[in-house]
Protein backbone atom coordinates (compact mmCIF):
# COMPACT_ATOMS: atom_id res chain seq x y z
CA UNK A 1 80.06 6.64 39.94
CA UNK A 2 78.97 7.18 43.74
CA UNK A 3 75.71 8.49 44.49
CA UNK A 4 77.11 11.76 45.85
CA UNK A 5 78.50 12.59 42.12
CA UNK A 6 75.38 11.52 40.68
CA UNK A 7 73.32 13.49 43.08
CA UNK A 8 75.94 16.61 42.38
CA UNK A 9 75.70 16.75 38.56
CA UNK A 10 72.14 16.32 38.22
CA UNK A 11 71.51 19.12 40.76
CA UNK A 12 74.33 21.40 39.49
CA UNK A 13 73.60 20.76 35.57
CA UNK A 14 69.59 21.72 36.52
CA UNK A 15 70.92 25.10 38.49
CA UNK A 16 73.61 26.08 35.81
CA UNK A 17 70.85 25.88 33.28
CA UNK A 18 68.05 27.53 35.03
CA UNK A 19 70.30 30.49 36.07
CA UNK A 20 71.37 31.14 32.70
CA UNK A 21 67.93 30.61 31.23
CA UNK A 22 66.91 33.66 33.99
CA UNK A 23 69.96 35.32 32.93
CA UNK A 24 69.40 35.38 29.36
CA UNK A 25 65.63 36.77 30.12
CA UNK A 26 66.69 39.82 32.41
CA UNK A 27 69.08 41.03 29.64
CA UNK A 28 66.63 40.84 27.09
CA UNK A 29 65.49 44.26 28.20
CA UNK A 30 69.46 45.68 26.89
CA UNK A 31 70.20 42.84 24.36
CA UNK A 32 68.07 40.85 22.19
CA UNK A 33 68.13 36.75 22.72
CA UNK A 34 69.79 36.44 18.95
CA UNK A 35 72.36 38.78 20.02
CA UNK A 36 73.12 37.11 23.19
CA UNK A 37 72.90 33.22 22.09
CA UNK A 38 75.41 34.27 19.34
CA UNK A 39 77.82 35.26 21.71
CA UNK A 40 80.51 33.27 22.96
CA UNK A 41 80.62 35.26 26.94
CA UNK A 42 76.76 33.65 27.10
CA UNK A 43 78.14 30.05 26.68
CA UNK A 44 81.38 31.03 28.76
CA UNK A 45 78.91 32.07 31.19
CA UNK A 46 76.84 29.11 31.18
CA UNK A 47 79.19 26.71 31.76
CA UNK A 48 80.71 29.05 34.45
CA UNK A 49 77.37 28.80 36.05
CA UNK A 50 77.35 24.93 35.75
CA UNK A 51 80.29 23.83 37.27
CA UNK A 52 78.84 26.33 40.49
CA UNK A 53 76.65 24.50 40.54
CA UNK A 54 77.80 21.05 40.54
CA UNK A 55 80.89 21.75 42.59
CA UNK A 56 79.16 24.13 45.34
CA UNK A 57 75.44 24.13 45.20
CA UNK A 58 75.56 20.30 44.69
CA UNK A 59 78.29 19.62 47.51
CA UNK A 60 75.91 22.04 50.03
CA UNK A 61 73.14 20.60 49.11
CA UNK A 62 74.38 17.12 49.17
CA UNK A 63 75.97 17.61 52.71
CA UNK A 64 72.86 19.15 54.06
CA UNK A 65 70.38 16.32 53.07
CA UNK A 66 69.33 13.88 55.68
CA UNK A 67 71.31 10.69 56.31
CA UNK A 68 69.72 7.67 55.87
CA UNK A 69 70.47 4.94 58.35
């Protein structure tokens, strides 16, 4: 695997998971946690929220790093 995939699921995995984290804690004020890990849309969401973020925060972010020579 090339560094550029490596570089894009590590960075996309750690943003899917920290948005949904942030997610699930500004709709604890309308639904409780139980409620919303026990529903499928949260996971559907999630993994949504992953593949962002290995396909298009990892690909910016990996294009806008410097080059090494």
């Amino acid at each position: 695997m090339s560094e550029r995939w490596k570089f894009q699921i590590r960075t996309g995995v750690f943003w899917g998971v920290f948005m949904s984290f942030f997610q699930l804690l500004f709709e604890m004020k309308r639904t409780p946690v139980t409620t919303q890990l026990s529903d499928v849309g949260f996971y559907v969401a999630t993994l949504a929220q992953i593949l962002v973020g290995i396909f298009v925060v990892g690909y910016f972010s990996w294009t806008s790093r410097p080059k090494k020579s």
